[in-house]
C-alpha atoms as a PDB file:
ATOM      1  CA  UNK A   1       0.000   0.000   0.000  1.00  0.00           C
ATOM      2  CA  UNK A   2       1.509   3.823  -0.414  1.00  0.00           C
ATOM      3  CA  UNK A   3       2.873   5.467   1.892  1.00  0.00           C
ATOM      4  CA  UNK A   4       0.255   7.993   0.977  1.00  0.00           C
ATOM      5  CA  UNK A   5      -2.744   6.357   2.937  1.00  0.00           C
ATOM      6  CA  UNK A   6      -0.653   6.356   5.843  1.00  0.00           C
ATOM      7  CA  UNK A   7      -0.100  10.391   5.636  1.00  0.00           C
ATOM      8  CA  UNK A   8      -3.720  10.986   4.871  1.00  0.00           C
ATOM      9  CA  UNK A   9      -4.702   8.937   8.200  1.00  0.00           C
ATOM     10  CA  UNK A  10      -1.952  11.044  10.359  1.00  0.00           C
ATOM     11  CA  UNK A  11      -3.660  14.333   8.320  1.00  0.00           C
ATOM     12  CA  UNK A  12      -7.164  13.486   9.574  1.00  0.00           C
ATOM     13  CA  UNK A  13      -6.213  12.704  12.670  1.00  0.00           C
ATOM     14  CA  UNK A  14      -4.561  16.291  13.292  1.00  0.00           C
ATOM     15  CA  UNK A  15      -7.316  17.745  11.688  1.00  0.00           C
ATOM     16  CA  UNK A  16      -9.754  16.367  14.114  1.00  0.00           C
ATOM     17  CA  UNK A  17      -7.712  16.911  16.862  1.00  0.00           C
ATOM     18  CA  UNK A  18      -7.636  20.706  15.564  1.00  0.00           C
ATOM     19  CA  UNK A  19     -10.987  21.168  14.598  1.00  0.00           C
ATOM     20  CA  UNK A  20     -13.073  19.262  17.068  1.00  0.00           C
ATOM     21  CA  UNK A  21     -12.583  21.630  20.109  1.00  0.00           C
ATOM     22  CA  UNK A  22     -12.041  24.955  18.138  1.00  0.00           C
ATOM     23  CA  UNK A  23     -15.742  26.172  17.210  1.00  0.00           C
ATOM     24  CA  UNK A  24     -14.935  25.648  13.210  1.00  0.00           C
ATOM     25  CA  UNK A  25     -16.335  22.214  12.915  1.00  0.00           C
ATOM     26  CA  UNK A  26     -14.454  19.035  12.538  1.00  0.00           C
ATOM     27  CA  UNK A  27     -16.735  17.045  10.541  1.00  0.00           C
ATOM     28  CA  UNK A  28     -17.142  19.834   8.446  1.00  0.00           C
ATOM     29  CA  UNK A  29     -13.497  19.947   7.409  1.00  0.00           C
ATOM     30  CA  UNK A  30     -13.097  16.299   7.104  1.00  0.00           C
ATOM     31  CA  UNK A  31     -15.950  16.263   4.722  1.00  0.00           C
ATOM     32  CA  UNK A  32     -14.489  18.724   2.883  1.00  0.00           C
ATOM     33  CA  UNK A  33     -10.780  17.573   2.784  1.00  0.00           C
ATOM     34  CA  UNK A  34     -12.199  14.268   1.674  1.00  0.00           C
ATOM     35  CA  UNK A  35     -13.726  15.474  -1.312  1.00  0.00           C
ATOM     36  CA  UNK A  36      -9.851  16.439  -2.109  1.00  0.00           C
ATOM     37  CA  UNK A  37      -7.756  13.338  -0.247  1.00  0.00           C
ATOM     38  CA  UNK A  38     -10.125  10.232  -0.367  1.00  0.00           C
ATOM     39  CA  UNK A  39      -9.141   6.696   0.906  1.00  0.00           C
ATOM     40  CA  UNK A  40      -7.995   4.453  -1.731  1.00  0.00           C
ATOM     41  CA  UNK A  41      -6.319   1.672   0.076  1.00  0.00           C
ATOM     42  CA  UNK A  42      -8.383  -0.549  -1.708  1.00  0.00           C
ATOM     43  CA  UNK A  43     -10.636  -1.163  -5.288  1.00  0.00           C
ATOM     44  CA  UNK A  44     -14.144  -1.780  -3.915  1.00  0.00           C
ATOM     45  CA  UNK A  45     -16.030   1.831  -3.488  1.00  0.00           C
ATOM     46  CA  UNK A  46     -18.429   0.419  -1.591  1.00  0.00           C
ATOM     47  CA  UNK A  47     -16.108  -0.551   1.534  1.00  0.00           C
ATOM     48  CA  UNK A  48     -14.718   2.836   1.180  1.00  0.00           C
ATOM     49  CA  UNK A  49     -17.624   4.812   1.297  1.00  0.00           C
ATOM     50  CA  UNK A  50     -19.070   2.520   4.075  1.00  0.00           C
ATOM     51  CA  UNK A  51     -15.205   3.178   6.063  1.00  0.00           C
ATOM     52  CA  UNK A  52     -14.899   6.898   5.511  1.00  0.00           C
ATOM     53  CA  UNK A  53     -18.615   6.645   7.498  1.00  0.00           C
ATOM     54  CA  UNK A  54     -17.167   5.141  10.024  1.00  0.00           C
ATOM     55  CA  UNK A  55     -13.762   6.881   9.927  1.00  0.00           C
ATOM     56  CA  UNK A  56     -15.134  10.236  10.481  1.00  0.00           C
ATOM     57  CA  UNK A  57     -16.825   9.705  13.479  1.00  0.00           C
ATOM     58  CA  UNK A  58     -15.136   6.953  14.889  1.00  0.00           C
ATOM     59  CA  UNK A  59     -11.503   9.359  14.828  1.00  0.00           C
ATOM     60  CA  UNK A  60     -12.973  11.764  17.350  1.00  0.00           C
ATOM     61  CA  UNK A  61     -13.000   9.093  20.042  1.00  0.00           C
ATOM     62  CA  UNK A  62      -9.655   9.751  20.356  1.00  0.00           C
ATOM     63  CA  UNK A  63     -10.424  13.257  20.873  1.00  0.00           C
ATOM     64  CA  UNK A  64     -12.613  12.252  23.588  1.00  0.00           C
ATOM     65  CA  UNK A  65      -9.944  10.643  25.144  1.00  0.00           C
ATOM     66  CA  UNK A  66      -7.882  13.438  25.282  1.00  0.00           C
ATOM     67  CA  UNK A  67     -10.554  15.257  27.602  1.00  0.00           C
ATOM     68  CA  UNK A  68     -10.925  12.383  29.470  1.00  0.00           C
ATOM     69  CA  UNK A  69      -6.985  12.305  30.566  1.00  0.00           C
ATOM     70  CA  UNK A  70      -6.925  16.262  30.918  1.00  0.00           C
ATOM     71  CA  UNK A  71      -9.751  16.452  33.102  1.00  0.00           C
ATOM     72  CA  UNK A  72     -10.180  13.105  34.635  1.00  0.00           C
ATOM     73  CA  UNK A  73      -9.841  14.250  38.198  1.00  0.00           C
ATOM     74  CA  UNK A  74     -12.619  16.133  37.924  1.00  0.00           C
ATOM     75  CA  UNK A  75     -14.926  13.944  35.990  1.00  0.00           C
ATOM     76  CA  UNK A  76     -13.716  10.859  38.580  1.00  0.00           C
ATOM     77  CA  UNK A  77     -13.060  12.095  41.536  1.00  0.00           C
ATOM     78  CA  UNK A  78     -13.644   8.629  42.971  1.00  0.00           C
ATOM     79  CA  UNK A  79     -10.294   7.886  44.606  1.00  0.00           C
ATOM     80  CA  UNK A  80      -8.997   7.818  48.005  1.00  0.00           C
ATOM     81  CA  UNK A  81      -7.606  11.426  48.052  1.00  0.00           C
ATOM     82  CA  UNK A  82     -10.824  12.941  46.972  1.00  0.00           C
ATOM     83  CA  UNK A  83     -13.702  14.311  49.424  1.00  0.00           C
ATOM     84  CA  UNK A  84     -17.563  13.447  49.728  1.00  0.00           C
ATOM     85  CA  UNK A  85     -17.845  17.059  48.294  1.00  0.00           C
ATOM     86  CA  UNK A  86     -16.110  16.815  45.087  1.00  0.00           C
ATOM     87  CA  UNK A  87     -17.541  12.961  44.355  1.00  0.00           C
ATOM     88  CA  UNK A  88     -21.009  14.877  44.455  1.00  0.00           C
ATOM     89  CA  UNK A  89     -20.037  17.603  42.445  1.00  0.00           C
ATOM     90  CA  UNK A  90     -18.648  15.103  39.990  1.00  0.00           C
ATOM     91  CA  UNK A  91     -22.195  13.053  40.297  1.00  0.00           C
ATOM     92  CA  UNK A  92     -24.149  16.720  39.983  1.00  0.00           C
ATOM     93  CA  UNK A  93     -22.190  17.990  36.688  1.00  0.00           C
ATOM     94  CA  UNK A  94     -22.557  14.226  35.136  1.00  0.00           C
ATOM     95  CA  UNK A  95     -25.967  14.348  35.394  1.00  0.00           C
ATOM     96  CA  UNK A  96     -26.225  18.006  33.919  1.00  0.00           C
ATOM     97  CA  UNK A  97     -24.117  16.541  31.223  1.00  0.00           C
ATOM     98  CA  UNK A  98     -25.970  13.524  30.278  1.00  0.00           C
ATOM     99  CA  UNK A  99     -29.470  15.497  30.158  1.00  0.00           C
ATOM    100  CA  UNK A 100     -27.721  18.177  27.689  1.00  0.00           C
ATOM    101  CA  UNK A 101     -26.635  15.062  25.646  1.00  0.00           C
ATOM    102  CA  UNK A 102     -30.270  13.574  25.303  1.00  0.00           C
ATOM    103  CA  UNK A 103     -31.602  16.086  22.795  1.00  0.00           C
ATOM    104  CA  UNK A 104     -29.019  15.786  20.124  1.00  0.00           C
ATOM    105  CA  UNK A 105     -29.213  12.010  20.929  1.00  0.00           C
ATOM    106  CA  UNK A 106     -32.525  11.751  20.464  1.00  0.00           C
ATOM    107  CA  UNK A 107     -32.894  13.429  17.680  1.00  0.00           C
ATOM    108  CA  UNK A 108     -30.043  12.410  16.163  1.00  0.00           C
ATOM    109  CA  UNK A 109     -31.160   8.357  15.914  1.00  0.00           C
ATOM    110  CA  UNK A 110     -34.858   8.347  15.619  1.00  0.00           C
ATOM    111  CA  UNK A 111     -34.772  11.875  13.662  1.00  0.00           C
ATOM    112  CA  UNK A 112     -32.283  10.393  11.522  1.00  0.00           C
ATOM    113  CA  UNK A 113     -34.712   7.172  10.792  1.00  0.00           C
ATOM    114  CA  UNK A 114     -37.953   9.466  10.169  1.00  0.00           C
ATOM    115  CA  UNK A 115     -35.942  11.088   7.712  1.00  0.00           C
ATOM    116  CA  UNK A 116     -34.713   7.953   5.757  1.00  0.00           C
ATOM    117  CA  UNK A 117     -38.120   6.691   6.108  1.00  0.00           C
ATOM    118  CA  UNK A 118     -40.187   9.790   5.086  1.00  0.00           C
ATOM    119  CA  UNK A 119     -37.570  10.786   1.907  1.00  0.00           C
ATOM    120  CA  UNK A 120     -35.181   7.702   1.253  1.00  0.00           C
ATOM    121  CA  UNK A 121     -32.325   9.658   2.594  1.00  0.00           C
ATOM    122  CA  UNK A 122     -30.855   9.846   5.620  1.00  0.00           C
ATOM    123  CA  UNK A 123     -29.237  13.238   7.394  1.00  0.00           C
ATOM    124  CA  UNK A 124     -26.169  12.126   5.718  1.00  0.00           C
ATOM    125  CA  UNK A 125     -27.727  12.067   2.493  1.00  0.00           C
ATOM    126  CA  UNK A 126     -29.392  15.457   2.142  1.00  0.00           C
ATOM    127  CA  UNK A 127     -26.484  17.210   4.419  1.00  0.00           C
ATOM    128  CA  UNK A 128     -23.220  15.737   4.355  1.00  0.00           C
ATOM    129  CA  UNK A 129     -21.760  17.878   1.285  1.00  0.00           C
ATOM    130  CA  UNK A 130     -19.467  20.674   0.983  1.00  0.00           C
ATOM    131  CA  UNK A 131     -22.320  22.874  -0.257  1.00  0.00           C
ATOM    132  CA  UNK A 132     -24.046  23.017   3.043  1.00  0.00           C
ATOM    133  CA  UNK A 133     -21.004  22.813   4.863  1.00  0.00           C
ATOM    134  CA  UNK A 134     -19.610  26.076   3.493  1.00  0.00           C
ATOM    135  CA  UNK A 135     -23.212  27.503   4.047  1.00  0.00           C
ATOM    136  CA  UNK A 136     -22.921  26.584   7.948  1.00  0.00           C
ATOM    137  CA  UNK A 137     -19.819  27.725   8.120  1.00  0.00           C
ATOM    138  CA  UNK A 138     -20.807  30.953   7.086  1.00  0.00           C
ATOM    139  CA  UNK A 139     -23.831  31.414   9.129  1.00  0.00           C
ATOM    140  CA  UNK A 140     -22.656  30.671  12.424  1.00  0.00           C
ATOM    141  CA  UNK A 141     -19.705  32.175  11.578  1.00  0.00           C
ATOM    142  CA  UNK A 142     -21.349  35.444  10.918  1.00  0.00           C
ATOM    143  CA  UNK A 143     -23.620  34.844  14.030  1.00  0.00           C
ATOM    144  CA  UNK A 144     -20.637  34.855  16.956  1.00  0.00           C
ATOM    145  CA  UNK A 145     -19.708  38.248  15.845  1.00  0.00           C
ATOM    146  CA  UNK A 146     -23.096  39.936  16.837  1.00  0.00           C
ATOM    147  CA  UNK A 147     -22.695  37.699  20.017  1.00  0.00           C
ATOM    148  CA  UNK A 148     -19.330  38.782  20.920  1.00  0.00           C
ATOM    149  CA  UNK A 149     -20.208  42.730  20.461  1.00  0.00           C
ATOM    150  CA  UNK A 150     -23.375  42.095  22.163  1.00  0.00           C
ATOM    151  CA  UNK A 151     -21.764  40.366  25.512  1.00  0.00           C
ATOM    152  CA  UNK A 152     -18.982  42.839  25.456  1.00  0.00           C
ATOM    153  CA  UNK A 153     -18.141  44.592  28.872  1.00  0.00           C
ATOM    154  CA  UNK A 154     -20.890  42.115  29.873  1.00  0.00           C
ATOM    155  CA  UNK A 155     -20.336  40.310  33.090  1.00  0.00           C
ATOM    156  CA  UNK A 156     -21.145  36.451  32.851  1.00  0.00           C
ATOM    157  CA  UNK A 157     -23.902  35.051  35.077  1.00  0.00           C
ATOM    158  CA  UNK A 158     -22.353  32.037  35.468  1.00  0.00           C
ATOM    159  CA  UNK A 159     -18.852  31.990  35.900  1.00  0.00           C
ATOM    160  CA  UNK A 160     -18.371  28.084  36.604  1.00  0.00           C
ATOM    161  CA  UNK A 161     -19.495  24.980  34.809  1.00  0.00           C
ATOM    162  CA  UNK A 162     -20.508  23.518  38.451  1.00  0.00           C
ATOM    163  CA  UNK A 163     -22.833  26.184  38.420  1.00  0.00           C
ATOM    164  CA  UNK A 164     -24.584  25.850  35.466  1.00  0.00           C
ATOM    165  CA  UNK A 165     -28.466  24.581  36.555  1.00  0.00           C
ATOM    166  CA  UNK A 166     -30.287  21.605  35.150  1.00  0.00           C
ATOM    167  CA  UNK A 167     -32.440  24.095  32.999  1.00  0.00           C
ATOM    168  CA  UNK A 168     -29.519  25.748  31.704  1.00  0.00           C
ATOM    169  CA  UNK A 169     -27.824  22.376  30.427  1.00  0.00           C
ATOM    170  CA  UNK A 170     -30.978  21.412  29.166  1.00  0.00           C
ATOM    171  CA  UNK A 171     -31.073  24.696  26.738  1.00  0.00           C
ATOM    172  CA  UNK A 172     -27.388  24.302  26.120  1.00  0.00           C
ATOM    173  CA  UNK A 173     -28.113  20.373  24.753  1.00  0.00           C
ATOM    174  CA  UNK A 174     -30.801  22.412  22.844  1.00  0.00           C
ATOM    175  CA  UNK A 175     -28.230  23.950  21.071  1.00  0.00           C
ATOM    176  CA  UNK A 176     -26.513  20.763  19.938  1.00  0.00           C
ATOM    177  CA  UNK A 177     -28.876  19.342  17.692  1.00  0.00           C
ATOM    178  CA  UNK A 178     -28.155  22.289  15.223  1.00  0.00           C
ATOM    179  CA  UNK A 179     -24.637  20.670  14.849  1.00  0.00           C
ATOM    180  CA  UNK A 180     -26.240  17.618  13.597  1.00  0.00           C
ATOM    181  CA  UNK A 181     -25.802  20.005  10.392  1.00  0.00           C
ATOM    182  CA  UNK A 182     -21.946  19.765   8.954  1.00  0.00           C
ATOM    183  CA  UNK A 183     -20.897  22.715   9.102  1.00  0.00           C
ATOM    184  CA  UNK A 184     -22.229  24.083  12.579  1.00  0.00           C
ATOM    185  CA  UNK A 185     -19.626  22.747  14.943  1.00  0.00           C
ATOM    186  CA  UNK A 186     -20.957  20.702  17.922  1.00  0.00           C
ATOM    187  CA  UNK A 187     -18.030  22.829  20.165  1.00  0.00           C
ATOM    188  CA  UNK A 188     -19.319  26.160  18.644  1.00  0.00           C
ATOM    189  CA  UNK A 189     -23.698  25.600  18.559  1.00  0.00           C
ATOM    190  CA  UNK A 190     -22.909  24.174  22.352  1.00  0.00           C
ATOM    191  CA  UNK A 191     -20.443  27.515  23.513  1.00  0.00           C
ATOM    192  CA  UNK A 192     -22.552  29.880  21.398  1.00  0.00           C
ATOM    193  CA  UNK A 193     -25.853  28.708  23.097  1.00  0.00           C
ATOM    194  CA  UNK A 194     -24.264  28.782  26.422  1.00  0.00           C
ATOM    195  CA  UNK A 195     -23.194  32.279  25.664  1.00  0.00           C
ATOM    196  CA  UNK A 196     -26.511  33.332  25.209  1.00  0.00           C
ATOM    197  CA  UNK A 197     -27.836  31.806  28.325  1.00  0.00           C
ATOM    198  CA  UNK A 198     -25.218  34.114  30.035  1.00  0.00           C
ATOM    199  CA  UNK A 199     -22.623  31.276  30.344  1.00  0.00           C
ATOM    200  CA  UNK A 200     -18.807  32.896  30.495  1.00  0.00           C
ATOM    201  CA  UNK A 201     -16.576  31.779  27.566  1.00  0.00           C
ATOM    202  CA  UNK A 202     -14.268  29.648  30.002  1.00  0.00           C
ATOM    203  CA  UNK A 203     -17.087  27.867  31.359  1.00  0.00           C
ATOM    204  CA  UNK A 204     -18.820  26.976  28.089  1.00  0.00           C
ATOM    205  CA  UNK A 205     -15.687  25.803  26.832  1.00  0.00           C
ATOM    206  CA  UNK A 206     -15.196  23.256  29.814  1.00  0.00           C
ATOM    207  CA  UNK A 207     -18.991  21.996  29.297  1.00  0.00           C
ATOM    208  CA  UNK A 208     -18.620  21.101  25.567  1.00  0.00           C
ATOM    209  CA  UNK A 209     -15.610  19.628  26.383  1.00  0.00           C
ATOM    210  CA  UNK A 210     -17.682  17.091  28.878  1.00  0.00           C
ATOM    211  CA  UNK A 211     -20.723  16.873  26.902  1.00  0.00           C
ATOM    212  CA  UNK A 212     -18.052  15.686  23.973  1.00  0.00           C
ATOM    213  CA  UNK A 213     -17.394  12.610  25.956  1.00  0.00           C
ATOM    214  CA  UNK A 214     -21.378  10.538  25.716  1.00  0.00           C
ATOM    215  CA  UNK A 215     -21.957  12.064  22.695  1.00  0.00           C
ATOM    216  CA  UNK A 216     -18.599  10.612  20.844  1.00  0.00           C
ATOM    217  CA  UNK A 217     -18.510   7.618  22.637  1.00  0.00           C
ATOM    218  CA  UNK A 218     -21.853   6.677  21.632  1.00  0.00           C
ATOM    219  CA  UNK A 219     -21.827   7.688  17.834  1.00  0.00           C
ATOM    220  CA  UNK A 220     -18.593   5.786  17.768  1.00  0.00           C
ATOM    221  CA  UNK A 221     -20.074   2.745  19.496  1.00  0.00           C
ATOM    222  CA  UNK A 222     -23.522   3.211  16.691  1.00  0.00           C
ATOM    223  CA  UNK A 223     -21.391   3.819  14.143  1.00  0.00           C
ATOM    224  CA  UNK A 224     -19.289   0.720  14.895  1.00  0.00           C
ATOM    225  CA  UNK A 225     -22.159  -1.633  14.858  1.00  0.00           C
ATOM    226  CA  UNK A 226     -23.728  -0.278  11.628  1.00  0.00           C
ATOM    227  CA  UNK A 227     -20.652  -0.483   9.763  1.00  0.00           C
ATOM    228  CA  UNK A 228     -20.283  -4.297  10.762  1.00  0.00           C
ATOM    229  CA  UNK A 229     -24.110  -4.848   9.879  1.00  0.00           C
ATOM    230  CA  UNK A 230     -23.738  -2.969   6.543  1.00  0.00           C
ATOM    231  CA  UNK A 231     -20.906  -5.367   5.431  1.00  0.00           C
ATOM    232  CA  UNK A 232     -21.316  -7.876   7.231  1.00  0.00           C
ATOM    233  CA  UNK A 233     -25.043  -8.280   5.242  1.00  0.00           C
ATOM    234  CA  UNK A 234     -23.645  -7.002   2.144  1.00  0.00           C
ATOM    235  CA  UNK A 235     -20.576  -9.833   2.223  1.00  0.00           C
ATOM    236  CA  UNK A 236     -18.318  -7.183   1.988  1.00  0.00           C
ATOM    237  CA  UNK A 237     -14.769  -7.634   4.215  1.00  0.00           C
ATOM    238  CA  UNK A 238     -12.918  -4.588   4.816  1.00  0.00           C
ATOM    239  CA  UNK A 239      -8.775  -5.470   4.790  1.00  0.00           C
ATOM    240  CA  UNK A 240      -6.921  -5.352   8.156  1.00  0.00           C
ATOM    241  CA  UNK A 241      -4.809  -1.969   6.505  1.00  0.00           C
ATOM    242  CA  UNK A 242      -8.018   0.092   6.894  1.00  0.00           C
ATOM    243  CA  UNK A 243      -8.582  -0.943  10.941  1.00  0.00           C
ATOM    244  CA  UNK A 244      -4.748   0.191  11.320  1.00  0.00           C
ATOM    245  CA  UNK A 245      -5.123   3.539   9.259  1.00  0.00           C
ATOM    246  CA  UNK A 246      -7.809   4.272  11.872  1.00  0.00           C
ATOM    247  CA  UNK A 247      -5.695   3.329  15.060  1.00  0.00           C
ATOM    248  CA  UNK A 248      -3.428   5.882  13.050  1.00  0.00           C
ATOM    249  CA  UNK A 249      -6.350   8.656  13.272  1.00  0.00           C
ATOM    250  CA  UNK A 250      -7.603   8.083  15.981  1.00  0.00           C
ATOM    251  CA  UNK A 251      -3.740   8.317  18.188  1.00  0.00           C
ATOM    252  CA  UNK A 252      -2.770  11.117  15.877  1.00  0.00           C
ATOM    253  CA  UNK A 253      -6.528  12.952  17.374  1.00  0.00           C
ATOM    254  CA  UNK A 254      -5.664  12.241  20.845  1.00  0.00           C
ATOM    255  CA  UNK A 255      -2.425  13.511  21.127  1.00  0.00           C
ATOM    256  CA  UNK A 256      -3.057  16.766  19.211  1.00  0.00           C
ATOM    257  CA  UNK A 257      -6.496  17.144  21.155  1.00  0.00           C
ATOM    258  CA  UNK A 258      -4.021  17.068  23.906  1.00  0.00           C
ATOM    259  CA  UNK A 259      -2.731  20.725  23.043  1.00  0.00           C
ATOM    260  CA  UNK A 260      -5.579  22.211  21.322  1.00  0.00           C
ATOM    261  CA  UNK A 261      -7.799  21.555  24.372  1.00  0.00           C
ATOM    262  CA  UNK A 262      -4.735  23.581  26.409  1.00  0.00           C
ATOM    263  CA  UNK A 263      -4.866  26.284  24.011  1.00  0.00           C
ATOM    264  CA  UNK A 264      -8.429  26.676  23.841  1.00  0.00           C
ATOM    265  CA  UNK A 265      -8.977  26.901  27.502  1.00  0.00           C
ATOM    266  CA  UNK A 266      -6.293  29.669  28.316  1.00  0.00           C
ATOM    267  CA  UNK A 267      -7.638  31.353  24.826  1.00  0.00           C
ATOM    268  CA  UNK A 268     -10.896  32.278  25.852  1.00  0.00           C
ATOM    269  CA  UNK A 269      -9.794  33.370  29.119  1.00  0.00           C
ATOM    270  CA  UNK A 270      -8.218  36.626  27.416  1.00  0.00           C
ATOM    271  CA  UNK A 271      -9.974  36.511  23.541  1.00  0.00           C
ATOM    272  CA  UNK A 272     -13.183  36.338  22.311  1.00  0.00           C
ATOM    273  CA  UNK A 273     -14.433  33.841  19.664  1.00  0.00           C
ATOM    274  CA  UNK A 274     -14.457  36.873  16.612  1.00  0.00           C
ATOM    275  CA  UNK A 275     -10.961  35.113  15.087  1.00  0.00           C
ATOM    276  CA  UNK A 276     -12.889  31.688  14.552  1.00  0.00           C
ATOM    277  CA  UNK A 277     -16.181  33.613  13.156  1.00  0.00           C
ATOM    278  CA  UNK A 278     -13.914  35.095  10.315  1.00  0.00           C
ATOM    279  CA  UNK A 279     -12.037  32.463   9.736  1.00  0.00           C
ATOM    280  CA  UNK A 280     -15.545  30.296   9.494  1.00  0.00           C
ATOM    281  CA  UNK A 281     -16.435  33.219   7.032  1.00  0.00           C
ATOM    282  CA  UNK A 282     -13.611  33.173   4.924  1.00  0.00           C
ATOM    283  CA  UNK A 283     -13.077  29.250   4.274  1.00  0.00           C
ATOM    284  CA  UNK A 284     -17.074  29.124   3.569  1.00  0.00           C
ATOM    285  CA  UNK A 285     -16.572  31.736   1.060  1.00  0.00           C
ATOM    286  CA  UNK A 286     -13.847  30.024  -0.407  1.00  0.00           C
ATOM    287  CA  UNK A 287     -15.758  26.711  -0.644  1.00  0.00           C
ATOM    288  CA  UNK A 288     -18.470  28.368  -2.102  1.00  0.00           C
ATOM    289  CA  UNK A 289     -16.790  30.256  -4.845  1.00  0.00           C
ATOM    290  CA  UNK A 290     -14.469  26.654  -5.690  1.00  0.00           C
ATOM    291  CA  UNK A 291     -17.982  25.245  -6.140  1.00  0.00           C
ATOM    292  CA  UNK A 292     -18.610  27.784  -8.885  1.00  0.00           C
ATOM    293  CA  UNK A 293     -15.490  28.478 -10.523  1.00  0.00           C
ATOM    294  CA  UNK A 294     -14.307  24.354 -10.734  1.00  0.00           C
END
């Protein structure tokens, strides 16, 4: 096999760790860099369009498990040197966390279904292009810089993701199910809603980071299964390379999740989001006018 579909695996998997915490949207840059640098580490296209399914999502686990290291002593506070106080507050913000993870869930498998049923194409189907990527991109781009001006001088009403209330996850999960669109960001429609509930930047930030972690895990567990139904009924057998090229991904994710994660949490402490809504303007833009030109 060339060396080539080794690269490309290491080049998703820093993209995804870059893109999955900044709020520019991962999935919306893989589907776009695929369009440019598909798989071709073997001849059948129908185990590589069923694999780059399961690549995309599958890759971000190790993402996840980038939060999970930086922040584990506050997600599992369950040894011997932790107090009663912080194993509650652990218990109180999983339970926020889980709650803001049901509506995107939700709606994400059964919506998902209706949709399929109802038009004979899925939300990957009728979404998962670089047309309404680059049309997402631009929105919500556009829309932090309104928020930003609007919430400047502003003081925060809640400073600290402990103190974010049961209602206010709820809205912030809300939120989530608009980055069921490619395009949106799942880090940026989470820390934008939160912003508008009166959330501070830092403490936004932190909850997407922890509502990453059921979200990810289960579309990479879903995704998983379908992709061994799909061949498995089809008789289709994917070759051992492809598992490997996503251990690649996925490692390469985690350890560059590891320092974008860093950055991202001292960044908002001092910036606002404004950078990320032009450069979300800008790359839409120049999606939109390849489309035209090519």
């Amino acid at each position: 096999m060339a060396a080539i579909e080794w690269l490309k695996a290491v080049f998703y998997g820093i993209l995804e760790g870059i893109t999955e915490w900044l709020p520019i949207s991962s999935t919306g840059h893989l589907i776009l860099l695929s369009e440019w640098l598909p798989f071709r580490f073997c001849e059948d296209p129908a185990i590589l369009n069923a694999y780059w399914e399961l690549f995309e999502v599958v890759v971000q686990i190790g993402a996840v498990c980038a939060v999970v290291v930086l922040f584990f002593g506050r997600l599992f506070p369950f040894g011997k040197r932790f107090s009663n106080e912080e194993r509650r507050s652990a218990l109180h913000l999983w339970a926020k966390v889980l709650l803001a993870s049901l509506p995107a869930a939700v709606v994400g498998i059964f919506g998902d279904r209706l949709l399929e049923r109802l038009t004979g194409k899925d939300l990957d189907g009728w979404f998962y292009n670089g047309m309404v990527v680059s049309a997402a991109l631009i929105f919500y781009g556009i829309a932090f810089l309104p928020l930003e001006k609007a919430n400047k001088g502003k003081l925060p009403k809640i400073e600290k993701n402990e103190n974010i209330t049961v209602k206010t996850a709820i809205f912030i999960g809300l939120f989530q199910i608009l980055s069921l669109i490619p395009g949106t960001s799942r880090s940026g429609s989470t820390i934008l809603g939160a912003s508008l509930l009166g959330v501070s930047r830092s403490a936004a930030a932190e909850f997407s980071f922890f509502m990453a972690v059921p979200v990810m895990m289960g579309a990479g567990a879903v995704k998983t299964v379908g992709f061994l139904e799909t061949t498995g009924k089809a008789g289709l057998s994917m070759p051992p390379v492809g598992w490997a090229l996503l251990a690649v991904g996925t490692i390469v994710s985690f350890l560059v999740s590891m320092l974008v994660i860093r950055f991202l949490t001292e960044f908002v402490k001092k910036h606002t989001f404004v950078p990320f809504g032009v450069y979300r303007i800008l790359l839409g833009a120049a999606v939109l006018i390849w489309y035209f030109v090519r």
